[in-house]
Protein backbone atom coordinates (compact mmCIF):
# COMPACT_ATOMS: atom_id res chain seq x y z
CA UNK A 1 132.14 173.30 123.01
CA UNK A 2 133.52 172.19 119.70
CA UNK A 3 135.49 168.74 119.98
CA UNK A 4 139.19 169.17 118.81
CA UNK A 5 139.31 165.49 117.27
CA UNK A 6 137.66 165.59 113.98
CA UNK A 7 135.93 162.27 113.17
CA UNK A 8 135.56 162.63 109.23
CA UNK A 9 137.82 163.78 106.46
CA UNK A 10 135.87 167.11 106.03
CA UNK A 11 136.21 168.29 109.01
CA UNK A 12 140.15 167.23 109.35
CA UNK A 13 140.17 169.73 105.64
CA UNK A 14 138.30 172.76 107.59
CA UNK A 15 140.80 172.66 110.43
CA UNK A 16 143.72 172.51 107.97
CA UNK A 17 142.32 175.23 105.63
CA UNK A 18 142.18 177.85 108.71
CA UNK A 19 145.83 176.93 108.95
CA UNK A 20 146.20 177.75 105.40
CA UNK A 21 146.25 174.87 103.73
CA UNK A 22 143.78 175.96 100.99
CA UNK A 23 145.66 174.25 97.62
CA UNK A 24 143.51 171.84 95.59
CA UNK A 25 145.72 168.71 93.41
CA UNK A 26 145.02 166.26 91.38
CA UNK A 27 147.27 164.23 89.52
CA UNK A 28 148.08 164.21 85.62
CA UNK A 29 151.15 162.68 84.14
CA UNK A 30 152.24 161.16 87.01
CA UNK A 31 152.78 164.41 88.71
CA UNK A 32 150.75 166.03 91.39
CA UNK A 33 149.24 169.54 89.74
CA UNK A 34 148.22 172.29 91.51
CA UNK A 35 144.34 172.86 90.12
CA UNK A 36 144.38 176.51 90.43
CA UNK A 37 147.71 177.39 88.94
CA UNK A 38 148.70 174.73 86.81
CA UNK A 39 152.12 174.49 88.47
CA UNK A 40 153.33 170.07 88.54
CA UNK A 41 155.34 168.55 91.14
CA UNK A 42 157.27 165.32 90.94
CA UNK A 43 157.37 163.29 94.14
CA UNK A 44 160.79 164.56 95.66
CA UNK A 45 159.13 167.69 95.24
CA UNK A 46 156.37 167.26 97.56
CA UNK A 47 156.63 166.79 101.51
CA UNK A 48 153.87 165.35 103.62
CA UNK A 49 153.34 167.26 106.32
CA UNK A 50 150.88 164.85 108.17
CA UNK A 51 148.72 162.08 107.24
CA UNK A 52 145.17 160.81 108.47
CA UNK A 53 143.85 157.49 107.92
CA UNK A 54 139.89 156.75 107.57
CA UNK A 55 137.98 153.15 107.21
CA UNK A 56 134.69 152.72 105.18
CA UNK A 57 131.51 152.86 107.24
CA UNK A 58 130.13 150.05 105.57
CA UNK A 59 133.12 148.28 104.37
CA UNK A 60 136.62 148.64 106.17
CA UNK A 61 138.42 147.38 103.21
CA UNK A 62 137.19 150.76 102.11
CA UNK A 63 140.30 153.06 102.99
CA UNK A 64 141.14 156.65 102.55
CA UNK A 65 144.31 158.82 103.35
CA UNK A 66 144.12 162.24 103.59
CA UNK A 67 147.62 163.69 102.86
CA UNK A 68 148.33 167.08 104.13
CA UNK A 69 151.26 168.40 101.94
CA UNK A 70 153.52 171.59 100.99
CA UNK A 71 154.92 171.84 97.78
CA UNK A 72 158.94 172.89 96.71
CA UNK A 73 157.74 176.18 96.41
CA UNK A 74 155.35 177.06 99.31
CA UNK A 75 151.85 175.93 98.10
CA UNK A 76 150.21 174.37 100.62
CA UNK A 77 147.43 171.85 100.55
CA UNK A 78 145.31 168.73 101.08
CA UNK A 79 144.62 165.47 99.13
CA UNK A 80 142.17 162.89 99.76
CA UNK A 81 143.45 159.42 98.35
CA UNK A 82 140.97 156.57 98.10
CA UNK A 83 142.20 152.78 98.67
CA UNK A 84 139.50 150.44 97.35
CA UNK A 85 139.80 147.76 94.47
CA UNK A 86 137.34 150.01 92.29
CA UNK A 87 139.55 152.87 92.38
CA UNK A 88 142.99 153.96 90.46
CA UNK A 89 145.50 153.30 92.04
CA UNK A 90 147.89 156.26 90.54
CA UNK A 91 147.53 158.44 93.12
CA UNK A 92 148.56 155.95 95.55
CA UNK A 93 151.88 154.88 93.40
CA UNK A 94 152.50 158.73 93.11
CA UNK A 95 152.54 159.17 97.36
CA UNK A 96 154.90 155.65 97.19
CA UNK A 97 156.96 157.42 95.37
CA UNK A 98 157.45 160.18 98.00
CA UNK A 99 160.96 160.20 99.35
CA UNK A 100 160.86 159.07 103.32
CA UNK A 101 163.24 161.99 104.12
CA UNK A 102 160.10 164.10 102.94
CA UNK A 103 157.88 163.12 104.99
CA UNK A 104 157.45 165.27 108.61
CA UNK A 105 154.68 164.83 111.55
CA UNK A 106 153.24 168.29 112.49
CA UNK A 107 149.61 166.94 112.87
C-alpha cells in the first residue's frame, strides 16, 4: 500500500501532475513564464493553490517551497522555490509579491 503523505518534493509533483498540474515556469523579467508556451504572468495574475514547505537534509537553513499554482487563464502548474543564502532570491520576491486574496488552500 502506497502512503498518501509524500515525504519529498518529487513525489508531492507526481501526485499534483495526475491532478493535472503539468505546467513548467520559470521566471524572466520579473514575471513568472510559462516554459512551454511563452505566455508571462505578473503576480496578481497568479493564485497559489497550495503550498508545501521542505528543510535541507543536511542543513535546515536549507529551505524549499513548492508552490502549486493556476494561472489567469487556466494553466496549471508547479514551482519549486529554493531559500538558501547561495541562491537568487527573485523568485522568492516574485511569490511576495502575490496578492493574499490570491492565495487558496486546496492541498
Amino acid at each position: 500500500m502506497k502512503n498518501e503523505f509524500a515525504q519529498n518534493e518529487k513525489e508531492i509533483i507526481d501526485r499534483y501532475e495526475k491532478k493535472g498540474y503539468t505546467q513548467s515556469y520559470s521566471l524572466t523579467n520579473g514575471q513568472l513564464m510559462d516554459l512551454e508556451s511563452k505566455k508571462k504572468y505578473a503576480p496578481k495574475d497568479v493564485h497559489i493553490i497550495a503550498e508545501h514547505r521542505f528543510e535541507g537534509m543536511t542543513n535546515p537553513s536549507d529551505m524549499s517551497i513548492l508552490y502549486v499554482v493556476e494561472t489567469k487563464n487556466e494553466g496549471k502548474g508547479t514551482v519549486l522555490v529554493n531559500y538558501n543564502p547561495s541562491k537568487s532570491t527573485e523568485m522568492a520576491l516574485f511569490f511576495k509579491e502575490i496578492p493574499k486574496e490570491n492565495y487558496r488552500d486546496q492541498a
